[in-house]
Protein backbone atom coordinates (compact mmCIF):
# COMPACT_ATOMS: atom_id res chain seq x y z
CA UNK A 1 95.69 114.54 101.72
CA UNK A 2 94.88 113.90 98.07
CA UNK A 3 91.68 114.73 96.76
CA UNK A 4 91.63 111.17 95.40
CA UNK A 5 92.09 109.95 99.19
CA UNK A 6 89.24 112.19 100.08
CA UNK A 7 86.50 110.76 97.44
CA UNK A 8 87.88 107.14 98.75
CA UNK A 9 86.86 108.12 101.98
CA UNK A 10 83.26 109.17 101.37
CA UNK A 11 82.91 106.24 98.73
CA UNK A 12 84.87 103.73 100.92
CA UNK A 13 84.13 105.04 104.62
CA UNK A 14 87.02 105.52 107.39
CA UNK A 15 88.58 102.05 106.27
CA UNK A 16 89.42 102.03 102.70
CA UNK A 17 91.20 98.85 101.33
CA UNK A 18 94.51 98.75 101.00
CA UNK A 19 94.39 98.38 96.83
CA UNK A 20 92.50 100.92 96.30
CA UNK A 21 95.27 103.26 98.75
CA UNK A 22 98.01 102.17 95.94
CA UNK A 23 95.54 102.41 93.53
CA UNK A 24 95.56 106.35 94.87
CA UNK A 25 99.06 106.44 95.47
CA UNK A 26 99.46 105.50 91.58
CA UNK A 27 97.42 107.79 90.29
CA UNK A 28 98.72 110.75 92.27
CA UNK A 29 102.05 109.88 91.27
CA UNK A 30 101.73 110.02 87.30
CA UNK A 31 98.14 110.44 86.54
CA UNK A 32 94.56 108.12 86.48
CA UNK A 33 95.33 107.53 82.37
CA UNK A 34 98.43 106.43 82.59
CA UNK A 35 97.49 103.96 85.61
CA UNK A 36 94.53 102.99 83.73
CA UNK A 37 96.64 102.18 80.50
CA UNK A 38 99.40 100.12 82.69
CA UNK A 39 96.07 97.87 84.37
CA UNK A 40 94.56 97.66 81.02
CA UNK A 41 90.93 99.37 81.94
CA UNK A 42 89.31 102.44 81.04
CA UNK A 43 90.21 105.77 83.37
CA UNK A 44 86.16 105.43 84.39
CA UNK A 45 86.90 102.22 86.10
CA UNK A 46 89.09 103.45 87.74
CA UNK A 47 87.45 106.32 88.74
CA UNK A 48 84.74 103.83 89.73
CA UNK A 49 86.36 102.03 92.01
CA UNK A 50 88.45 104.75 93.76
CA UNK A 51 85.12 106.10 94.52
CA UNK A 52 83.50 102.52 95.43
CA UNK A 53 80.81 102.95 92.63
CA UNK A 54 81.58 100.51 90.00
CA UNK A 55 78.42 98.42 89.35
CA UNK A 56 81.08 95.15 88.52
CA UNK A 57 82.80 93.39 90.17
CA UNK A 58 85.85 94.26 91.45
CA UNK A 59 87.93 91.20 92.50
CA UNK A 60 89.01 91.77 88.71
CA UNK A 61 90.68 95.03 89.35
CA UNK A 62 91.99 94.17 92.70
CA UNK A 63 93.67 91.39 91.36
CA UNK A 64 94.80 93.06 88.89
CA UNK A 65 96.25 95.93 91.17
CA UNK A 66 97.72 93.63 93.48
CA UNK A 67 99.75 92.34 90.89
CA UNK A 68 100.75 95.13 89.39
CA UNK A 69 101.56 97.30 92.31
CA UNK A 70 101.94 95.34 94.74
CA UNK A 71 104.08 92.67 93.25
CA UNK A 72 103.32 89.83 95.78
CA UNK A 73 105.57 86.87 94.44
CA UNK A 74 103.78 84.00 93.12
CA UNK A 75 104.43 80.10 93.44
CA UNK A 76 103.96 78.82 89.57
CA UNK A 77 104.58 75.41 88.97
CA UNK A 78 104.73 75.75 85.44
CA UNK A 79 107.81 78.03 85.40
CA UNK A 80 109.30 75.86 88.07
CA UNK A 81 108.86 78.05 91.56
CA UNK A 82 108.07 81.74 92.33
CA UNK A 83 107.56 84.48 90.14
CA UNK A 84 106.64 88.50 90.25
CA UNK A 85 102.98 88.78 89.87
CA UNK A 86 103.32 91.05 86.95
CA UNK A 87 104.86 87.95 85.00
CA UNK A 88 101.81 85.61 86.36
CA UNK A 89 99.26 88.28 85.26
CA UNK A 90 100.67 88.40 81.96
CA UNK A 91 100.36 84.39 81.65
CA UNK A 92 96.94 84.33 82.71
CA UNK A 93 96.15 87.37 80.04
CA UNK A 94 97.33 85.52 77.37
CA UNK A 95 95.57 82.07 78.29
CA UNK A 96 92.27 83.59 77.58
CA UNK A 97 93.29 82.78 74.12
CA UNK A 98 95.28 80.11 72.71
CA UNK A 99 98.11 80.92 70.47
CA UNK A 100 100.11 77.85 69.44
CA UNK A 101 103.16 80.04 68.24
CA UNK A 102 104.99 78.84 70.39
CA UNK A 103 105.47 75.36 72.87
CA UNK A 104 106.12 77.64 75.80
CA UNK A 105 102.46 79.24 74.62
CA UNK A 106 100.40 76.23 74.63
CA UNK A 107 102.22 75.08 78.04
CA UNK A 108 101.24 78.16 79.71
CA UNK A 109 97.99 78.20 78.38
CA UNK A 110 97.00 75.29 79.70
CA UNK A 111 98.96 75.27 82.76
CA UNK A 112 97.05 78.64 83.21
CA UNK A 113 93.46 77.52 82.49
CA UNK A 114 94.51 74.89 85.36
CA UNK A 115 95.29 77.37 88.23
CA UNK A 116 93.03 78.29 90.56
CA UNK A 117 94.35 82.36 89.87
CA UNK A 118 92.98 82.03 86.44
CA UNK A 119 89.71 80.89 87.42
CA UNK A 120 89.57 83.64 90.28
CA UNK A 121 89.78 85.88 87.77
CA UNK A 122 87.58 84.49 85.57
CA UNK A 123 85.06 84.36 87.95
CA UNK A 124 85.52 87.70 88.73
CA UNK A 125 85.45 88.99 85.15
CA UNK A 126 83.35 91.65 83.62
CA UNK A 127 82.99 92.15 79.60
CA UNK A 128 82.88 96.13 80.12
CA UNK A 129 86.22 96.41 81.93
């Protein structure tokens, strides 16, 4: 058992959600700054939430988990059926900002702005992430 799994467990209790076990799993594989780099958050969040202190909220950073590691395919209508949810995180990344370099930008950004996984994680956002 990883010492990772064992602060989970007296952060978490007995059941500890399955995002945070990748999360883990990640982390023990290559190390918590490299897993933070790849989900785009600091190494303390992600501390944080392995330990089920992070004062936030964290439907951000399961989200953002889930579709990094756990690559659940997602229906997008805008690219015309179902991608990996890497790809979809991406899109919804970049439509907190428009960029009109490109038409495939603007499309995206709006056909982003439009889903309801964009507003989840809007929602769910925190500025010190």
């Amino acid at each position: 058992m990883s010492n990772r799994l064992i602060i989970a467990q007296d952060g978490w209790g007995e059941i500890i959600p399955d995002w945070i076990e990748v999360l883990i799993r990640e982390c023990d594989q290559t190390s918590q700054n490299r897993v933070a780099k790849r989900l785009d958050l600091s190494a303390a969040v992600v501390s944080q939430s392995i330990r089920n202190s992070y004062a936030g909220n964290l439907s951000r950073i399961e989200s953002t988990v889930r579709d990094t590691y756990m690559n659940a395919p997602v229906d997008c209508p805008a690219l015309g059926g179902k991608v990996e949810s890497p790809t979809c995180l991406k899109w919804r990344r970049r439509a907190d900002k428009l960029e009109s370099s490109s038409p495939m930008r603007v499309m995206m950004f709006n056909a982003c702005r439009a889903c309801p996984r964009y507003r989840s994680q809007a929602e769910g956002d925190d500025d010190d992430v």
